[in-house]
C-alpha atoms as a PDB file:
ATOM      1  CA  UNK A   1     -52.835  16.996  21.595  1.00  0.00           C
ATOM      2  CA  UNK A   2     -54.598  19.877  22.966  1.00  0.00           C
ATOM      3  CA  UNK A   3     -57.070  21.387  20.417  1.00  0.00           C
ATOM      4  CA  UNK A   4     -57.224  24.792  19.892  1.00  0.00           C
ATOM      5  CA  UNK A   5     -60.385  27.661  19.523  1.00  0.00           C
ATOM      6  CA  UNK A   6     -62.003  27.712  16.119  1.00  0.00           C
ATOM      7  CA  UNK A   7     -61.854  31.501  14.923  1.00  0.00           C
ATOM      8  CA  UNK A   8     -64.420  33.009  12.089  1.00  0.00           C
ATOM      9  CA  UNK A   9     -63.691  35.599   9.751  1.00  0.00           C
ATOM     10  CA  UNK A  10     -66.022  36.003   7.213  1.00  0.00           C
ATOM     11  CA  UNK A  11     -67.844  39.110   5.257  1.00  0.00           C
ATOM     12  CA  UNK A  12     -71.419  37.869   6.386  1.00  0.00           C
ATOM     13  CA  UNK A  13     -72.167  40.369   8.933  1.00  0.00           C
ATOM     14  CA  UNK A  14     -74.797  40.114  11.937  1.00  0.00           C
ATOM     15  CA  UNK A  15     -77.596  40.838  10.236  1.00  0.00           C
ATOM     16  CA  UNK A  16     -78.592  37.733   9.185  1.00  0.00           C
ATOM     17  CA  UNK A  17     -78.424  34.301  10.599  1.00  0.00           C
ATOM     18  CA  UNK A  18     -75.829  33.082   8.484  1.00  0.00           C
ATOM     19  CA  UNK A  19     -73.074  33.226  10.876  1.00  0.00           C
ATOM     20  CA  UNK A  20     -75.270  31.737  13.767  1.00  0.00           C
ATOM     21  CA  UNK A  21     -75.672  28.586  11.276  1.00  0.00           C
ATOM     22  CA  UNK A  22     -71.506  27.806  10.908  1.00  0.00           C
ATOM     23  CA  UNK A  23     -71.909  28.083  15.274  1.00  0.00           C
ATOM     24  CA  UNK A  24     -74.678  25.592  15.116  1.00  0.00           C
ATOM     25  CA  UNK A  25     -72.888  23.047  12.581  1.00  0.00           C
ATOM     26  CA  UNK A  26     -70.004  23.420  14.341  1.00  0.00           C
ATOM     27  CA  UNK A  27     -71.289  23.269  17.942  1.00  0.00           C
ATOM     28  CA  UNK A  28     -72.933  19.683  16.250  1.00  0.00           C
ATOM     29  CA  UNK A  29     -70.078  18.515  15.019  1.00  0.00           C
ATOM     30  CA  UNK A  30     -67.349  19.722  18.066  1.00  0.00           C
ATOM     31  CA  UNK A  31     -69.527  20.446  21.204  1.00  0.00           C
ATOM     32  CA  UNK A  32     -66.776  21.170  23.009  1.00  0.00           C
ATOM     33  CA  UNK A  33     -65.309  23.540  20.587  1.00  0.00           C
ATOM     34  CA  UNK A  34     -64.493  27.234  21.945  1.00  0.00           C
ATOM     35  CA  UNK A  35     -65.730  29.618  18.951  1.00  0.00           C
ATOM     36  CA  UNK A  36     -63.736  32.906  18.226  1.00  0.00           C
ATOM     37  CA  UNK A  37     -65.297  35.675  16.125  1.00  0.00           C
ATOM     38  CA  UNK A  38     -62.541  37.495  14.547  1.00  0.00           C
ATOM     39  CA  UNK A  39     -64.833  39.468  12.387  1.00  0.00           C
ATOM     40  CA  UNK A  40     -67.952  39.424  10.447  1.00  0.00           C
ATOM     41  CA  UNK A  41     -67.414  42.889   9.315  1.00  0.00           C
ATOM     42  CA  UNK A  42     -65.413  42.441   5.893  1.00  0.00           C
ATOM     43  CA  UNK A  43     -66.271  44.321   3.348  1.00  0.00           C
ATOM     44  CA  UNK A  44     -68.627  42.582   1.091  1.00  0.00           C
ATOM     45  CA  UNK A  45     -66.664  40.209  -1.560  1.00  0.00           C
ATOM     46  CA  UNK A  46     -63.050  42.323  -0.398  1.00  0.00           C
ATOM     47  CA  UNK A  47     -60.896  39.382  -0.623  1.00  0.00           C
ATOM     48  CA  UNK A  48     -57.631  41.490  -0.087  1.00  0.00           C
ATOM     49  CA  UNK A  49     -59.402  42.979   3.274  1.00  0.00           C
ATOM     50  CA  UNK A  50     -60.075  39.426   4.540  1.00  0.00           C
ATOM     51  CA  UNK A  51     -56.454  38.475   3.886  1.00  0.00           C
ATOM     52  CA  UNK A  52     -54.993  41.256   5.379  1.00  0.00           C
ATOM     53  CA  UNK A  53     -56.821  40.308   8.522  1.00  0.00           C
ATOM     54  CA  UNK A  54     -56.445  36.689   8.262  1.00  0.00           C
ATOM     55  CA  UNK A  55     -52.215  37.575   8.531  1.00  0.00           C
ATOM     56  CA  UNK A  56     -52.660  40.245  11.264  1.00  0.00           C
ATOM     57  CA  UNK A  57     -54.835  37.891  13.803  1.00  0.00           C
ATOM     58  CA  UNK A  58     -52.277  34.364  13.562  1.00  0.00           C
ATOM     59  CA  UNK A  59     -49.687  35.089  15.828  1.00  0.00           C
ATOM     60  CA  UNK A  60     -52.304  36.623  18.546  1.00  0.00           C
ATOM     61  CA  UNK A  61     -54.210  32.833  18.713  1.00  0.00           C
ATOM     62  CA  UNK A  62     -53.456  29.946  20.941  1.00  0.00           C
ATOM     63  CA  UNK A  63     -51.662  26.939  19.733  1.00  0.00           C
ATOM     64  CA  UNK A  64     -53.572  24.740  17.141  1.00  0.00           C
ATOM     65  CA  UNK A  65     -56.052  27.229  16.224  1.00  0.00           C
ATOM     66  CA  UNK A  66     -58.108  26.563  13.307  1.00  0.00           C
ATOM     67  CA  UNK A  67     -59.396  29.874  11.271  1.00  0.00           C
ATOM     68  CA  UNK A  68     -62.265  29.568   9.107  1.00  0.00           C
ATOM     69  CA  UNK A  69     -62.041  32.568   6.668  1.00  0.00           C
ATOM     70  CA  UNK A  70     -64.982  33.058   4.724  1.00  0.00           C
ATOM     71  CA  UNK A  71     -64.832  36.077   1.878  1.00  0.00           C
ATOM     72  CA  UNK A  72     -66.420  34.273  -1.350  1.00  0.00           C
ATOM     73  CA  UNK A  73     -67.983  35.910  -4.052  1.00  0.00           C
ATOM     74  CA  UNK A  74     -66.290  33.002  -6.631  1.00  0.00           C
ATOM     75  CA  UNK A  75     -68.892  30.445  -4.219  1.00  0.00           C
ATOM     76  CA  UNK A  76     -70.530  27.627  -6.350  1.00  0.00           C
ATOM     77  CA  UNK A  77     -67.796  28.165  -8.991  1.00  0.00           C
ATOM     78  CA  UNK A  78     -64.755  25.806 -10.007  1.00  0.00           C
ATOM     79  CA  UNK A  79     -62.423  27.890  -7.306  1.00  0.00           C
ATOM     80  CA  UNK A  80     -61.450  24.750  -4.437  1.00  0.00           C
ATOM     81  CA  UNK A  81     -62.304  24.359  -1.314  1.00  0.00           C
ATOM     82  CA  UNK A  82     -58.965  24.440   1.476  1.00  0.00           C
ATOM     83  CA  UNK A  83     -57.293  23.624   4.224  1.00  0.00           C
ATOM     84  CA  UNK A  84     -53.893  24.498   4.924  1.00  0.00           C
ATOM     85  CA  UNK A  85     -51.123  24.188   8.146  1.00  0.00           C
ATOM     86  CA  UNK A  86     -48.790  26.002   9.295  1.00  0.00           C
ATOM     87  CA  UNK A  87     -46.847  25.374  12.712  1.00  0.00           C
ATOM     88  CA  UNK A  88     -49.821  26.166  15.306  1.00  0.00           C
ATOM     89  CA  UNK A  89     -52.289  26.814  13.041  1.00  0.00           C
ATOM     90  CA  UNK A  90     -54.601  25.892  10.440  1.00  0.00           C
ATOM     91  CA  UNK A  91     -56.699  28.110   7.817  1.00  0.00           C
ATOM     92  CA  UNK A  92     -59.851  26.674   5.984  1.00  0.00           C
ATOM     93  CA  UNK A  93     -60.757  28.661   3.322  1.00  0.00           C
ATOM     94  CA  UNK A  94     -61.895  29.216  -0.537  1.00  0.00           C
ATOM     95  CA  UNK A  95     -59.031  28.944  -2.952  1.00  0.00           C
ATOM     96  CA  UNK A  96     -59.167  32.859  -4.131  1.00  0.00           C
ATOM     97  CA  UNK A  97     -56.326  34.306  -2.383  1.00  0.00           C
ATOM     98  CA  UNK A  98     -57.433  34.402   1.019  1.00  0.00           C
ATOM     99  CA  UNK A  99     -54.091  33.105   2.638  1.00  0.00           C
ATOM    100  CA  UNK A 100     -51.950  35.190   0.588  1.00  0.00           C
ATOM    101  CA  UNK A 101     -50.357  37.075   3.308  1.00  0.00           C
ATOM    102  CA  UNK A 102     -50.099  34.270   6.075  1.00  0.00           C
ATOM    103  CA  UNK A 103     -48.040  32.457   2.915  1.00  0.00           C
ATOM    104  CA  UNK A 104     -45.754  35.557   2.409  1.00  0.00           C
ATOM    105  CA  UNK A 105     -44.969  34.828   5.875  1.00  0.00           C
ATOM    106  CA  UNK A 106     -44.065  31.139   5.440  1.00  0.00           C
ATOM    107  CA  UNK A 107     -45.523  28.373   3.004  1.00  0.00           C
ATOM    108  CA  UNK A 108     -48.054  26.078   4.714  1.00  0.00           C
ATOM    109  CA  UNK A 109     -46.645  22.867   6.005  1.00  0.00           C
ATOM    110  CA  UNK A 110     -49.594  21.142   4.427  1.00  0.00           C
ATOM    111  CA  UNK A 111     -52.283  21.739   1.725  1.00  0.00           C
ATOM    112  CA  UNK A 112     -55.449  19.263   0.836  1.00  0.00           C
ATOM    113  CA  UNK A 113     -58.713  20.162  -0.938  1.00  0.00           C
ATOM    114  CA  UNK A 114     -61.341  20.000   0.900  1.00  0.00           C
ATOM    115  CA  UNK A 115     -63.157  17.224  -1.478  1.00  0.00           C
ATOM    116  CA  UNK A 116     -64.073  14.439   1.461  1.00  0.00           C
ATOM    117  CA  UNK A 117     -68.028  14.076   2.165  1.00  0.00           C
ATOM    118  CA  UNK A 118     -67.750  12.479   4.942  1.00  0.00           C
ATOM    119  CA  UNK A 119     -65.939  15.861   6.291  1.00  0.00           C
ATOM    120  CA  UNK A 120     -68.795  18.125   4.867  1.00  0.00           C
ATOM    121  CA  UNK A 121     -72.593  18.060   5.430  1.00  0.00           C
ATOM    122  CA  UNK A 122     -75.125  16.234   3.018  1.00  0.00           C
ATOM    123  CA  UNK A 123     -76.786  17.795   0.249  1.00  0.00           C
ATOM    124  CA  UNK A 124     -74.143  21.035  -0.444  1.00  0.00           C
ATOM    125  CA  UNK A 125     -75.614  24.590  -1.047  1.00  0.00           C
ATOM    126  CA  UNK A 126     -74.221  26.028  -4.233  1.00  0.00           C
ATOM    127  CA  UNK A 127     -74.134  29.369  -2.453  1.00  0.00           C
ATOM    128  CA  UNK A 128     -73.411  28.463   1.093  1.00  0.00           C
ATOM    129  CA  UNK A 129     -70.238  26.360   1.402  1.00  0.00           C
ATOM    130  CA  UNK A 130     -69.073  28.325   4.951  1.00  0.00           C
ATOM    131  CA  UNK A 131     -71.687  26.213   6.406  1.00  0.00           C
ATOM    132  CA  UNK A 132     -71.674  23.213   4.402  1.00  0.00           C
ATOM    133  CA  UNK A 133     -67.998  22.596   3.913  1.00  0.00           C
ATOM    134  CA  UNK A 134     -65.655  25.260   5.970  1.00  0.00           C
ATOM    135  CA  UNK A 135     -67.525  25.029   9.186  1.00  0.00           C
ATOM    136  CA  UNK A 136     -68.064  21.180   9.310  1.00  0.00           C
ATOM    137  CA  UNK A 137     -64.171  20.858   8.118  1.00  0.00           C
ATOM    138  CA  UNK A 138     -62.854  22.649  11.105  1.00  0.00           C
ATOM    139  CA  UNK A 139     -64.922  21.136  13.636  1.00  0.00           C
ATOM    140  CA  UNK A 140     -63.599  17.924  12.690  1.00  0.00           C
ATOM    141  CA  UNK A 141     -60.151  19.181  12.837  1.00  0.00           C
ATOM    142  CA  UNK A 142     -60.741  19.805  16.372  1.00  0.00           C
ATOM    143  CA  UNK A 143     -62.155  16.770  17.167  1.00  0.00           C
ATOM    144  CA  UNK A 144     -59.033  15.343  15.950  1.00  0.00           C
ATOM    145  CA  UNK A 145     -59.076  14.379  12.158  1.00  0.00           C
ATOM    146  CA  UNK A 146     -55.949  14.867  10.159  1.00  0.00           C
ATOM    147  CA  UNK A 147     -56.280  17.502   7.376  1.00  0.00           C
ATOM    148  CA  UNK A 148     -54.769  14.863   5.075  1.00  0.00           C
ATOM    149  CA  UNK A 149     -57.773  12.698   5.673  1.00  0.00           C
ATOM    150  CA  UNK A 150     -59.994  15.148   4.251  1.00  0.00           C
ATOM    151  CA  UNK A 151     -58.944  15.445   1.065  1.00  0.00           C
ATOM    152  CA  UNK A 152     -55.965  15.489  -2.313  1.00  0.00           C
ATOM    153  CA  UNK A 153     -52.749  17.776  -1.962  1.00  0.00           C
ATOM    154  CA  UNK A 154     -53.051  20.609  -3.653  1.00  0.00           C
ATOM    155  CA  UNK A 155     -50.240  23.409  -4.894  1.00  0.00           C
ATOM    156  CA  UNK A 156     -50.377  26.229  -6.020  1.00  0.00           C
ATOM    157  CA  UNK A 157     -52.741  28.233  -3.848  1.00  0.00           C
ATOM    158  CA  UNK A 158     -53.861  31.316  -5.534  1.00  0.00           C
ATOM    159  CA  UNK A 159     -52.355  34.614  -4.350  1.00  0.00           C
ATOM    160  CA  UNK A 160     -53.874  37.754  -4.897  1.00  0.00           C
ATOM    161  CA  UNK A 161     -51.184  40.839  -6.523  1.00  0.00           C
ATOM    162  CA  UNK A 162     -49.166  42.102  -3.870  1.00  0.00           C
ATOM    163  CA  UNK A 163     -49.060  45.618  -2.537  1.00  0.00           C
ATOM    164  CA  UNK A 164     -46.315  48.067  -3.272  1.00  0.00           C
ATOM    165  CA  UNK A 165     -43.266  47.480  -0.791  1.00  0.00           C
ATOM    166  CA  UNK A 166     -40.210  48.534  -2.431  1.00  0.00           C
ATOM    167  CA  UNK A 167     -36.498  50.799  -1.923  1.00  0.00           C
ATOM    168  CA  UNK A 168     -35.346  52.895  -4.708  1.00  0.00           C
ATOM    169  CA  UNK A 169     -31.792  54.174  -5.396  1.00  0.00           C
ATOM    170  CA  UNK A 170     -32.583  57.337  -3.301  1.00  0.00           C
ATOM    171  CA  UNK A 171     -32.999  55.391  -0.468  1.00  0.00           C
ATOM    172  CA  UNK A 172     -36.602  55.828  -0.243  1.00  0.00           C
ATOM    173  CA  UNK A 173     -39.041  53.072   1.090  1.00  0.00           C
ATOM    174  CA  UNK A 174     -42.137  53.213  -1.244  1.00  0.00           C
ATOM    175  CA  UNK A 175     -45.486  51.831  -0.542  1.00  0.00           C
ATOM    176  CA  UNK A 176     -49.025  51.968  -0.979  1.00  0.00           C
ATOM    177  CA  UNK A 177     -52.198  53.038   1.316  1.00  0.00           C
ATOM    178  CA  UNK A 178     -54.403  49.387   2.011  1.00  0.00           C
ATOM    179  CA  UNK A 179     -57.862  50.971   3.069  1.00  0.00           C
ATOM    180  CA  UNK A 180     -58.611  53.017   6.169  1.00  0.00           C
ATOM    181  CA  UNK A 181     -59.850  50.910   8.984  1.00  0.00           C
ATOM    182  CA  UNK A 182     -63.131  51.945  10.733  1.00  0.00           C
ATOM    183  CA  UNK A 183     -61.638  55.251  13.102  1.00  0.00           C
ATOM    184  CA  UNK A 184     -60.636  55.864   9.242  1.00  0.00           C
ATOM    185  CA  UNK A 185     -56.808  55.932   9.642  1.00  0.00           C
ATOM    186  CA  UNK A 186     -55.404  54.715   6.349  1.00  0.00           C
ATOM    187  CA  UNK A 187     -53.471  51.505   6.718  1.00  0.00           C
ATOM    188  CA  UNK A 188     -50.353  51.414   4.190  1.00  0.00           C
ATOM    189  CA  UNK A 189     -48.001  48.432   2.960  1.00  0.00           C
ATOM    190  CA  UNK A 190     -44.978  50.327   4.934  1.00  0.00           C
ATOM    191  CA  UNK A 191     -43.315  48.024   7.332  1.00  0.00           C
ATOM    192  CA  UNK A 192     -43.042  46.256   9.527  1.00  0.00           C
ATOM    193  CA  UNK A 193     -41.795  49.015  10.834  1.00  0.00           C
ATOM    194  CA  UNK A 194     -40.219  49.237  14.627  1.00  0.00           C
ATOM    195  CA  UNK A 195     -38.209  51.481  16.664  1.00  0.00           C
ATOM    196  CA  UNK A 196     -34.492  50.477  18.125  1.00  0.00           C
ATOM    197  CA  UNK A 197     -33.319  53.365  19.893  1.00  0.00           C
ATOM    198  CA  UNK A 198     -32.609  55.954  17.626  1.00  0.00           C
ATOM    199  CA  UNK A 199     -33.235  53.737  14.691  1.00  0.00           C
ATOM    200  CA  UNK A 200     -36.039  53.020  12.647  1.00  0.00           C
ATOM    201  CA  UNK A 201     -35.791  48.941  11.470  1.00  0.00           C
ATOM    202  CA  UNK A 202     -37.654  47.514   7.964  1.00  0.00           C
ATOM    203  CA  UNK A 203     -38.624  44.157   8.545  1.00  0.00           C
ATOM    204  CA  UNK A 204     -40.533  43.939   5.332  1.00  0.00           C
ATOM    205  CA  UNK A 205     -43.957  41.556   5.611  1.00  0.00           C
ATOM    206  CA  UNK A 206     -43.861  41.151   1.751  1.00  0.00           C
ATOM    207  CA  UNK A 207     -41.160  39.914  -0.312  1.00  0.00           C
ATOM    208  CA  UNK A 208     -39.279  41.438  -2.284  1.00  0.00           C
ATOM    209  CA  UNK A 209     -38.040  44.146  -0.501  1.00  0.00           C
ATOM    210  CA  UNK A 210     -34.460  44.317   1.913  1.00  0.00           C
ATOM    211  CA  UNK A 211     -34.267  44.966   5.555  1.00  0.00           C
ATOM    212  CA  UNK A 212     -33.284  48.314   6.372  1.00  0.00           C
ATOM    213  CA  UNK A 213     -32.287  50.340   9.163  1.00  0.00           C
ATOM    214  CA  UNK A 214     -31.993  54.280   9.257  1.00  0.00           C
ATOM    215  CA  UNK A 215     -32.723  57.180  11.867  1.00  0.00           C
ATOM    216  CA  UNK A 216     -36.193  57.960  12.691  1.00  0.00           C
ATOM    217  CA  UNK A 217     -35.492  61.296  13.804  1.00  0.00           C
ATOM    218  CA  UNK A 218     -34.245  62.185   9.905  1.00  0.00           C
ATOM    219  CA  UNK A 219     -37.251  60.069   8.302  1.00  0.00           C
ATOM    220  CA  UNK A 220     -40.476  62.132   6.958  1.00  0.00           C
ATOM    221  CA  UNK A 221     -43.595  60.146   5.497  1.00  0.00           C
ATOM    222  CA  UNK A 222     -44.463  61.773   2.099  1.00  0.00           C
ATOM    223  CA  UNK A 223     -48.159  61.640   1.850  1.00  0.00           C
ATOM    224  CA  UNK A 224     -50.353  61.556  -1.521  1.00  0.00           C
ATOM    225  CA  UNK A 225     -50.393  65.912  -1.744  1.00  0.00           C
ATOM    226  CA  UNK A 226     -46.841  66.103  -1.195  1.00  0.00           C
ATOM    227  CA  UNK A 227     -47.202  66.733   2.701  1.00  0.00           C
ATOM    228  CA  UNK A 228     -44.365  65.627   4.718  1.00  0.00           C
ATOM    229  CA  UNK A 229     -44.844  64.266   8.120  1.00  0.00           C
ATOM    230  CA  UNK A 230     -42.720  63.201  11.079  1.00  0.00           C
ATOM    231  CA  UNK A 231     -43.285  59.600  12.318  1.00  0.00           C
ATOM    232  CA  UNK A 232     -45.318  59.924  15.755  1.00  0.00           C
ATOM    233  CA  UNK A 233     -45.438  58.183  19.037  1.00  0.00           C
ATOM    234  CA  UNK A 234     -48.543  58.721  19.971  1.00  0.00           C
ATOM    235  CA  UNK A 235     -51.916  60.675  18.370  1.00  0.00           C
ATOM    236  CA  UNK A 236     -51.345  63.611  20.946  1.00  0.00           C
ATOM    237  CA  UNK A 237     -48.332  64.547  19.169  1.00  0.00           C
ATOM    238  CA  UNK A 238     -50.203  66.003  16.894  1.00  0.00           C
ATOM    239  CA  UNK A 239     -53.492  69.014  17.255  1.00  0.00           C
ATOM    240  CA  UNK A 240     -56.393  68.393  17.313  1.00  0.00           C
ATOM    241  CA  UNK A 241     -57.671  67.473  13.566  1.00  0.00           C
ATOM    242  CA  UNK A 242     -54.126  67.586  12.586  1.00  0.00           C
ATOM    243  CA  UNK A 243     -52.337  64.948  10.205  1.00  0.00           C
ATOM    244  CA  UNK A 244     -49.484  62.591  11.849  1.00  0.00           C
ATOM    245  CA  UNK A 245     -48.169  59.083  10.726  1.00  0.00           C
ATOM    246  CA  UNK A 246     -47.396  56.534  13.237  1.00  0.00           C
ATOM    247  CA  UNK A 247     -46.546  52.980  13.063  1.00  0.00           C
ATOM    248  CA  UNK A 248     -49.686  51.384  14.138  1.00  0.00           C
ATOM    249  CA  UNK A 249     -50.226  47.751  16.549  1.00  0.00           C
ATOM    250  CA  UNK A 250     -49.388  45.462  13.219  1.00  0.00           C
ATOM    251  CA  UNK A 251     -45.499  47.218  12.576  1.00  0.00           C
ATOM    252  CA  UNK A 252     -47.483  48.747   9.532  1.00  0.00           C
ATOM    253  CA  UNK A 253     -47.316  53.090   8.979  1.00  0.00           C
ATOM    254  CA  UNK A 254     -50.408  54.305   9.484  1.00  0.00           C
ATOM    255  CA  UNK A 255     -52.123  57.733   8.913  1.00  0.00           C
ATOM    256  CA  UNK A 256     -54.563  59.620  10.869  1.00  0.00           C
ATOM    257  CA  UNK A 257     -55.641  62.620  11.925  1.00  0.00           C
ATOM    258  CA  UNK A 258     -55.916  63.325  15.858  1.00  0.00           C
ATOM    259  CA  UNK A 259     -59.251  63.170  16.594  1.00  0.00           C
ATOM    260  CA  UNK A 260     -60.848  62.678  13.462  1.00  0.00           C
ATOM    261  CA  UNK A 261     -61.399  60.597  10.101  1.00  0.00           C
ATOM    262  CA  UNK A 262     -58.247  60.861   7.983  1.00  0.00           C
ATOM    263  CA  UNK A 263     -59.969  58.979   5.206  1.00  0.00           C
ATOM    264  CA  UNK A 264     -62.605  61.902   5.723  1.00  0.00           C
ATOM    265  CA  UNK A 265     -60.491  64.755   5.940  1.00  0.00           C
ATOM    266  CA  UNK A 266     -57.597  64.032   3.940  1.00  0.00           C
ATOM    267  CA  UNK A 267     -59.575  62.391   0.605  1.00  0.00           C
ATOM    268  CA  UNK A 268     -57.036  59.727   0.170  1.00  0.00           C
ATOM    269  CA  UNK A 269     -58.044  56.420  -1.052  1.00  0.00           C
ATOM    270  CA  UNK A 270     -56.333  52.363  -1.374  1.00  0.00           C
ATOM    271  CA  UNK A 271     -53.606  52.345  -4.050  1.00  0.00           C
ATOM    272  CA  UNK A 272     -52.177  55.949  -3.731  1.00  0.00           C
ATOM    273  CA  UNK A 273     -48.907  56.236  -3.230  1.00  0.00           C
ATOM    274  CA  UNK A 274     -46.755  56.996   0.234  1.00  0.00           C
ATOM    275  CA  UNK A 275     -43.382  57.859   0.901  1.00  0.00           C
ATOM    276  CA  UNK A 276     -41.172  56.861   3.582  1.00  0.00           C
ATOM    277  CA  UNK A 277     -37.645  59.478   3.026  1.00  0.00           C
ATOM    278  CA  UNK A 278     -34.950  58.413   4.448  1.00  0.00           C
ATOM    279  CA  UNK A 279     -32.619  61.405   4.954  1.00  0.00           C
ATOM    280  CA  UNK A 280     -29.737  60.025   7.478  1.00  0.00           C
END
């Protein structure tokens, strides 16, 4: 079987020489292993962040890809160390809710702790396990080691509280902003959201919540003030510094203001709540 890359998302940053250690235990391990950095940009200890980027990056990876997510501030604790597959890929990760959106998608296939030391390296930092037991974990995946060998099922994976994602009686989709991404458009729990002619289609990525199909045309996004906003195609529909809502590359709504910081400019922040009205 063809292995696939090995792809790192983590809340280390560049700064420090942290990452560069998982490449070098990894490159030990796998020499032949191609290295993918997703990000290293996290927000410090943002668990929720890291999972929300975990789910958005799986179904752009080739076949048997094995992601190493790395947000940890329960490290050195009693939280477990895992490894879990789904069909064409494989996350390792701390037990802190990490993979809760990849398993809102579909349970995993297969879930071990990660409890083997012949999988991990000698001696294990207290504070360090992305190099000590995530990084030498996946590059033995990819040199072919099952991920049953390395450790006990587990169950029960912990999932973090889901965002809002809901229809009322008025047949209004309601949902919450997720954090504003670094051009500072606000990212909100709306969708997936795509366009089918003249129709607007809910595919909802949490569960809960029933498909749903109305006009786009008749459909205004409510925003936190009370400002209602047609759902753009593109940022030019809008002036310049000017408010619109699109559905951004994920099938999520998104808000932004045409050429500028909407997280800026508008003062919203992650939790308040947005509107989508359906009026057709």
């Amino acid at each position: 079987m063809k292995t696939g890359p090995i792809a790192l998302l983590t809340d280390f940053g560049l700064q420090d020489a942290y990452v560069g250690m998982m490449k070098g235990v990894i490159a030990d391990i796998a020499p032949q292993a191609d290295i993918i950095d997703l990000s290293h940009d996290v927000p410090r200890g943002d668990i929720q962040r890291g999972a929300f980027h975990l789910w958005q990056a799986t179904s752009y990876f080739p076949e048997n890809t094995v992601f190493v997510a790395v947000v940890d501030p329960g490290v050195g604790t009693s939280r477990r160390a895992m490894g879990a597959s789904w069909p064409g890929f494989t996350c390792i990760a701390p037990d802190n809710g990490l993979l809760t959106f990849v398993c809102e998608q579909s349970e995993p296939l297969n879930a071990v702790e990660l409890t083997s030391s012949q999988y991990r390296l000698a001696g294990v930092s207290a504070t360090f396990h992305g190099r000590d037991i995530f990084a030498p974990a996946a590059a033995h995946l990819v040199r072919g080691v099952a991920l049953q060998e390395m450790g006990p099922p587990a169950a029960e994976l912990v999932r973090l509280p889901l965002p809002s994602l809901s229809i009322d009686a008025e047949a209004t989709i309601r949902g919450q902003i997720l954090f504003a991404d670094r051009f500072g458009n606000l990212i909100t729990s709306l969708g997936l959201l795509h366009t089918e002619g003249e129709n607007l289609i809910l595919d909802p990525w949490l569960g809960g919540c029933p498909s749903a199909r109305f006009k786009r045309g008749d459909s205004r996004v409510q925003l936190p003030d009370g400002t209602q906003l047609a759902i753009a195609h593109t940022f030019g529909e809008a002036g310049a510094g000017k408010p619109l809502a699109f559905i951004g590359s994920s099938g999520l709504l998104e808000i932004a203001v045409n050429q500028g910081n909407a997280a800026e400019v508008l003062g919203f922040y992650p939790g308040q709540e947005i509107l989508l009205i359906r009026k057709g």
